[in-house]
Protein backbone atom coordinates (compact mmCIF):
# COMPACT_ATOMS: atom_id res chain seq x y z
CA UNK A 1 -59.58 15.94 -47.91
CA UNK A 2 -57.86 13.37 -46.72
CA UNK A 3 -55.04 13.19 -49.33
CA UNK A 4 -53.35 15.89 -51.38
CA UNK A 5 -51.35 15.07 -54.41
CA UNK A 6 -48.13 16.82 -55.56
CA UNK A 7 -48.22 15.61 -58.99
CA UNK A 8 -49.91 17.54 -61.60
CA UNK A 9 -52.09 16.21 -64.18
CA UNK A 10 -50.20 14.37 -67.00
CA UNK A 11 -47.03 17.08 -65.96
CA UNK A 12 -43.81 16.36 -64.93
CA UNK A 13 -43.06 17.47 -61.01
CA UNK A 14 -40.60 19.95 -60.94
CA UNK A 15 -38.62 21.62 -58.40
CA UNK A 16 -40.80 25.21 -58.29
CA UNK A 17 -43.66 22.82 -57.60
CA UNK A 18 -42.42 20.79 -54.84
CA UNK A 19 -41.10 23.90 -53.14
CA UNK A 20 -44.07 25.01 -53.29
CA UNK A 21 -46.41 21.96 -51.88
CA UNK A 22 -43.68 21.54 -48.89
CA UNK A 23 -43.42 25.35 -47.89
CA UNK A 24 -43.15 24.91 -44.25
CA UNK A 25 -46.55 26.08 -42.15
CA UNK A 26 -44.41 29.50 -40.75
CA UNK A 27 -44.55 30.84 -43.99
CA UNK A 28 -48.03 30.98 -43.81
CA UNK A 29 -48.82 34.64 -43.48
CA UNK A 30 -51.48 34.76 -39.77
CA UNK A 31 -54.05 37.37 -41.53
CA UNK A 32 -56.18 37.82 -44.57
CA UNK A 33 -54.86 40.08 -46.99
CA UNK A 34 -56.43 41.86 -49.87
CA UNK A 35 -55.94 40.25 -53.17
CA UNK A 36 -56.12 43.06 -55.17
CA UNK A 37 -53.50 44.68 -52.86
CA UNK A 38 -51.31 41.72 -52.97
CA UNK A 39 -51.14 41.84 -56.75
CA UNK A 40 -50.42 45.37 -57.21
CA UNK A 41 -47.50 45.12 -54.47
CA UNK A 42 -46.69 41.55 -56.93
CA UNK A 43 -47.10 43.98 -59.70
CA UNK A 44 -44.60 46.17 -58.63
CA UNK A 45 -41.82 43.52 -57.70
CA UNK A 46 -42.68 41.37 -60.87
CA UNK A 47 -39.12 41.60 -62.07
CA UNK A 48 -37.42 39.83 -58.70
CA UNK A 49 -40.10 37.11 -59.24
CA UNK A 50 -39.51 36.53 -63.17
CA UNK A 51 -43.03 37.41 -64.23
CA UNK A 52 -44.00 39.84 -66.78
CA UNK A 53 -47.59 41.87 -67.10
CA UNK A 54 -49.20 38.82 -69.22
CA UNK A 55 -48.50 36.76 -66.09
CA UNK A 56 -49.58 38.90 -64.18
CA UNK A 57 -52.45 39.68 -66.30
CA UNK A 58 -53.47 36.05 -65.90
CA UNK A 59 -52.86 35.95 -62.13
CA UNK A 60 -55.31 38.94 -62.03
CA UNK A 61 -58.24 36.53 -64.17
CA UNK A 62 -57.51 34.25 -61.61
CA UNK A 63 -57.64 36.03 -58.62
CA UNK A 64 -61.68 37.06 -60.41
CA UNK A 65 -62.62 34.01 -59.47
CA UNK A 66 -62.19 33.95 -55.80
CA UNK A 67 -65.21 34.94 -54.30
CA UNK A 68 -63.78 37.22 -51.06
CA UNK A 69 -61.58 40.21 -51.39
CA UNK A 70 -59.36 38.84 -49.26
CA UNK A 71 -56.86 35.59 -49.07
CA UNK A 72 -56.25 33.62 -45.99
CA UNK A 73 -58.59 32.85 -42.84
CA UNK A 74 -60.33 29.76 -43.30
CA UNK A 75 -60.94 29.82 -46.66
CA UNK A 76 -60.16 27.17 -49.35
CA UNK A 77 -58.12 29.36 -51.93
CA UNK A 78 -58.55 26.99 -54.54
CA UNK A 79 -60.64 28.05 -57.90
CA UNK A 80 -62.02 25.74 -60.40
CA UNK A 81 -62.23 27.64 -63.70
CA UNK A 82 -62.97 25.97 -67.22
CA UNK A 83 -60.17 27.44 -69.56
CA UNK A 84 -62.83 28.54 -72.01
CA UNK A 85 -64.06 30.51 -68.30
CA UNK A 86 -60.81 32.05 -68.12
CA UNK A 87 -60.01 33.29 -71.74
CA UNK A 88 -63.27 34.64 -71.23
CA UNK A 89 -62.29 36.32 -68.31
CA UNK A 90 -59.00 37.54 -70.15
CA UNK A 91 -60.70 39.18 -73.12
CA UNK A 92 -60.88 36.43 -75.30
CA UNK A 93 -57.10 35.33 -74.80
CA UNK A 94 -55.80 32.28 -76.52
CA UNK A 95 -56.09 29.05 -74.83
CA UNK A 96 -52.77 27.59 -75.42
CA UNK A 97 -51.79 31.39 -74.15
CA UNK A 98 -53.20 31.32 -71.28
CA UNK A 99 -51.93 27.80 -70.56
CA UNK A 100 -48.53 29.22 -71.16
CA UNK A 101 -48.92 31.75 -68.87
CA UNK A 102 -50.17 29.72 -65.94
CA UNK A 103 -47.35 27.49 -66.31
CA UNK A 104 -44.35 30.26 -65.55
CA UNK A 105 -46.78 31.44 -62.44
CA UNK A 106 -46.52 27.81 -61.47
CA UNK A 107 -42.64 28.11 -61.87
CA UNK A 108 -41.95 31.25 -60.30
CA UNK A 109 -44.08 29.32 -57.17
CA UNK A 110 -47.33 31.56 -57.40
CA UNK A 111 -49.61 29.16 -58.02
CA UNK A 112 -50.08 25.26 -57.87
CA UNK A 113 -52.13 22.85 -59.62
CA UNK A 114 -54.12 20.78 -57.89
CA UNK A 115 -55.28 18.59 -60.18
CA UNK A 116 -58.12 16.12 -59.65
CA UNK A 117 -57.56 12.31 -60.89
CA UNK A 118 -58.76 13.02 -64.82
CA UNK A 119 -57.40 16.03 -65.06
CA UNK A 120 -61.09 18.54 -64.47
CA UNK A 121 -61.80 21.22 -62.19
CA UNK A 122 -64.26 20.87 -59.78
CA UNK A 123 -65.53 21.44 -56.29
CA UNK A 124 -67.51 17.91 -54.44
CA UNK A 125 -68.72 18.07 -50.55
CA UNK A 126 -68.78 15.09 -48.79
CA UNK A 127 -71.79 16.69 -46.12
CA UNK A 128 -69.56 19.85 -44.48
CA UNK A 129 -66.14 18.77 -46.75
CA UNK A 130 -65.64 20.57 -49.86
CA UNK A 131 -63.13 19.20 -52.09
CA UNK A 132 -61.74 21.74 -54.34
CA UNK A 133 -60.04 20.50 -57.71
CA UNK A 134 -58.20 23.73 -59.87
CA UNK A 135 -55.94 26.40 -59.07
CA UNK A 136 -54.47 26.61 -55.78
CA UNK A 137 -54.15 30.55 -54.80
CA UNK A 138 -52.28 29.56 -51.60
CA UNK A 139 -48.84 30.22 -52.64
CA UNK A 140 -49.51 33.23 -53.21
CA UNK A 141 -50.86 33.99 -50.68
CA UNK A 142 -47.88 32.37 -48.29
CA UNK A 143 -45.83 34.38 -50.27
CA UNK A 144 -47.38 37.95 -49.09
CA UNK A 145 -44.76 39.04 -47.33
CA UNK A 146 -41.89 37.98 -49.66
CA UNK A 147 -43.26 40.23 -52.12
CA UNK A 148 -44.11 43.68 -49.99
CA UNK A 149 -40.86 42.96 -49.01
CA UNK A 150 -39.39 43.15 -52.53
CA UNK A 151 -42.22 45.80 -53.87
CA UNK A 152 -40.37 48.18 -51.29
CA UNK A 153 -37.08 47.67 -52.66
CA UNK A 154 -38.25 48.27 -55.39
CA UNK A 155 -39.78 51.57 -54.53
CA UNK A 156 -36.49 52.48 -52.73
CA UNK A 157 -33.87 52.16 -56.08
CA UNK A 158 -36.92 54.00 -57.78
CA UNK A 159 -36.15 57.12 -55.39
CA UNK A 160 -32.63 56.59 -55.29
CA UNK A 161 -33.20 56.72 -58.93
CA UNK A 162 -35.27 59.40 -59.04
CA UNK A 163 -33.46 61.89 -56.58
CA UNK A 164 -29.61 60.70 -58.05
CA UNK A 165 -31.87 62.05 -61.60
CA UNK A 166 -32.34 65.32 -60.05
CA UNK A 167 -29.30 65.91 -59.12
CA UNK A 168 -27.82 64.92 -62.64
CA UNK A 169 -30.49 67.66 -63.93
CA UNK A 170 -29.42 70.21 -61.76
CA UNK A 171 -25.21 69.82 -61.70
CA UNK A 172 -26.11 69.69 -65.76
CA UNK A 173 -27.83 73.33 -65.94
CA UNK A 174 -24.77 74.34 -63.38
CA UNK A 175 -22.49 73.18 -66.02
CA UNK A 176 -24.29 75.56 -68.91
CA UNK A 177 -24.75 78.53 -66.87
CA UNK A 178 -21.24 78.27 -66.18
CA UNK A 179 -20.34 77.66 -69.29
CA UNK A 180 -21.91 80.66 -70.79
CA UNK A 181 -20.47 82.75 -67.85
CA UNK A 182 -16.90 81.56 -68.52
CA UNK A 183 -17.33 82.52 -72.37
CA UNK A 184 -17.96 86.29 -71.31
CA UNK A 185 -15.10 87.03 -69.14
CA UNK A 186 -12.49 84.77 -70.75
CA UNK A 187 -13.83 84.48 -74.15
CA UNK A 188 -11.91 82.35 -76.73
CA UNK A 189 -10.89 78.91 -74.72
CA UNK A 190 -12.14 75.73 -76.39
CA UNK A 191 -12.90 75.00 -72.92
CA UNK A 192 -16.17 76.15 -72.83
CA UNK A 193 -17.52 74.89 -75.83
CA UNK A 194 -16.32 71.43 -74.63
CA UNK A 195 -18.78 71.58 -71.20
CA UNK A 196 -21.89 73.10 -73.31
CA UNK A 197 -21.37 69.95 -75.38
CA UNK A 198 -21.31 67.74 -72.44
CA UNK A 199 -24.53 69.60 -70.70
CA UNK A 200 -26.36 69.45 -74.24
CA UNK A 201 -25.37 65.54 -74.26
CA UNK A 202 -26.47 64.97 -70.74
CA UNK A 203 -29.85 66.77 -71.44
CA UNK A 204 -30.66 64.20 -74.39
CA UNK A 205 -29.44 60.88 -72.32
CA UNK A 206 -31.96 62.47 -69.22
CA UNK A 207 -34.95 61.90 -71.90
CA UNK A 208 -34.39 58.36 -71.38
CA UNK A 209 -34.11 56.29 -68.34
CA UNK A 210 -31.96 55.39 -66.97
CA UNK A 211 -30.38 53.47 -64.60
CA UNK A 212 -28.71 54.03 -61.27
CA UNK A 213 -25.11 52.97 -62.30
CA UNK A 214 -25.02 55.31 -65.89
CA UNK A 215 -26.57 57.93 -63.30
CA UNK A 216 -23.75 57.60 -61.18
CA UNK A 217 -21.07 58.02 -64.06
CA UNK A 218 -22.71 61.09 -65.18
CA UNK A 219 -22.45 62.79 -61.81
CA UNK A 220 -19.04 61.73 -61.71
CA UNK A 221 -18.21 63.40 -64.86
CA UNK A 222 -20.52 66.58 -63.86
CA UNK A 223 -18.76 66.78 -60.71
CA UNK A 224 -15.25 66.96 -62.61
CA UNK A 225 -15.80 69.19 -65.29
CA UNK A 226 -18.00 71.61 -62.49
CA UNK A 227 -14.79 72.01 -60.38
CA UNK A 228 -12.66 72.23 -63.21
CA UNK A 229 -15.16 75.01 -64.67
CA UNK A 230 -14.60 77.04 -61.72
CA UNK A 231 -11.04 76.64 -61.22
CA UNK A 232 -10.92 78.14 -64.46
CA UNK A 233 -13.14 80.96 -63.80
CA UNK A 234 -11.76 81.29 -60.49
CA UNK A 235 -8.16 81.24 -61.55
CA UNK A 236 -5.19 83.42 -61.09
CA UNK A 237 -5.82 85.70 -64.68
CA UNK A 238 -9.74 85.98 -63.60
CA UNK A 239 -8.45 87.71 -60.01
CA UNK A 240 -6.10 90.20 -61.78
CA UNK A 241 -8.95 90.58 -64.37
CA UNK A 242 -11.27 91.55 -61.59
CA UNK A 243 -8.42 93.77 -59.83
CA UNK A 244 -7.96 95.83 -63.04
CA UNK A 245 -11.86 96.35 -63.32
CA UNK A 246 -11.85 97.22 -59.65
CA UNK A 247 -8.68 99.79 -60.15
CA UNK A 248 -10.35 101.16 -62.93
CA UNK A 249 -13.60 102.00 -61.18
CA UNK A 250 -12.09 103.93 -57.74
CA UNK A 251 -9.65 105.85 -60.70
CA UNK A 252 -12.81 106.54 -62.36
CA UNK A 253 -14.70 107.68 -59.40
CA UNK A 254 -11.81 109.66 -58.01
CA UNK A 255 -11.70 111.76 -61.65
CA UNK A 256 -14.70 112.11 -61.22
CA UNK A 257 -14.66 113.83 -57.69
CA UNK A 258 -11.62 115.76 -58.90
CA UNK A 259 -13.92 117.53 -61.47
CA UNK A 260 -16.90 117.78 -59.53
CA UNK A 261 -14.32 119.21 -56.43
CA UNK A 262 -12.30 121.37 -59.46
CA UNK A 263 -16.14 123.19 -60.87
CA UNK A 264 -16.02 125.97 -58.18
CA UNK A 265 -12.90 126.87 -58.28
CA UNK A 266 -12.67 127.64 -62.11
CA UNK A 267 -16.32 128.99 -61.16
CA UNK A 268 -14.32 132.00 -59.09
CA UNK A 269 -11.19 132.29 -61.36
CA UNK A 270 -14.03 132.74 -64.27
CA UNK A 271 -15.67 135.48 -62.24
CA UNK A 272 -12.35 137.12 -60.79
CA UNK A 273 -11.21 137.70 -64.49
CA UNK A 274 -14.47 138.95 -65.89
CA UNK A 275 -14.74 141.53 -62.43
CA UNK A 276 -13.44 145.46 -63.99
């Protein structure tokens, strides 16, 4: 083609689109890459480029239309749908939704219009040229590596989440056991009451999600009241407690060797008195 435009159709230029039209040739990824693959990885990292599923959902009706599996090489990624094609596609989608759609993939530099002089969609060759009029896929495409990038970032805070989660789980079930513990040897102290509350709390906030920072508080918290738990069961009135039990066990077992040692001897005296 020997021009390309970088207005749309009867649409005001904005600043998404001519980032878009004069994204330098570096960006351009060097290999195909699977569309389908592309748009889960987009899927995934939706929220870093301010699309939701319905975007995406559109994106995906788009992406139908391409004929190859993958996007790049030599191929012209532009489609040429009808819209009544498309809400087709989209199971019977609105129109003026699906327009709505397109246009924040168009902002968040996804996709461009390229728009032919009235407005249609539609491929011409000119013997081996094919002029394309549609959807331009390119940008996507150009943006490949953008969004693995931010898919695995994504997929890191998830563990981070996911392991900081566990470890809210477990320091919570330390925090009841402990709990429970503390009530039978120093039964009595509002104390213990107090961290069964805060483990029955934390169990009810872990049935939702949530993030990394209120994750972080409640390990904080854990982490306090855990120490404090066992300084308390630990303490100074525990250790004598445990001293008396001990003291009271070797007395025990020492009456009871006296007896078992003192059996004989009575034994003898018994049969000494009853001899004529």
């Amino acid at each position: 083609m020997e021009y390309t435009p970088i207005s749309p159709f009867m649409r005001p230029i904005s600043h998404a689109h001519l980032r878009v039209v004069e994204r330098p040739e570096v960006s351009v990824p060097g290999k195909p890459i699977n569309k389908w693959e592309l748009l889960r990885e987009l899927s995934k990292a939706q929220a870093a480029f301010g699309v939701t599923e319905r975007d995406l959902t559109v994106m995906q009706g788009l992406l139908s239309f391409f004929p190859d599996d993958a996007l790049g090489g030599n191929a012209e990624m532009v489609v040429f749908p009808s819209n009544k094609a498309i809400c087709e596609r989209l199971n019977g989608m609105p129109c003026s939704t699906m327009r709505r759609h397109i246009a924040r993939l168009v902002d968040a530099g996804l996709l461009m219009r390229r728009d032919s002089p009235n407005g249609k969609r539609y491929v011409r060759k000119h013997g081996e040229e094919r002029v394309a009029f549609g959807f331009d896929l390119s940008p996507l495409y150009c943006r490949s590596e953008e969004v693995a990038r931010a898919a695995e970032a994504v997929r890191e805070a998830e563990d981070r989440v996911r392991r900081l989660r566990e470890v809210v789980s477990l320091m919570r079930r330390d925090l009841a056991a402990l709990a429970e513990f503390g009530e039978e040897i120093q039964p009595g102290l509002g104390l213990w009451d107090q961290f069964r509350d805060k483990a029955v709390l934390t169990a009810r906030a872990l049935r939702r999600k949530l993030t990394l920072e209120e994750l972080s508080a409640y390990r904080t918290d854990l982490e306090a009241l855990l120490d404090r738990a066992r300084n308390v069961i630990d303490g100074p009135e525990t250790e004598e407690m445990n001293t008396n039990d001990a003291s009271f066990e070797r007395h025990h077992h020492n009456s009871n060797k006296e007896s078992i040692d003192l059996e004989p001897a009575l034994e003898k005296g018994g049969a000494a008195a009853a001899a004529p």
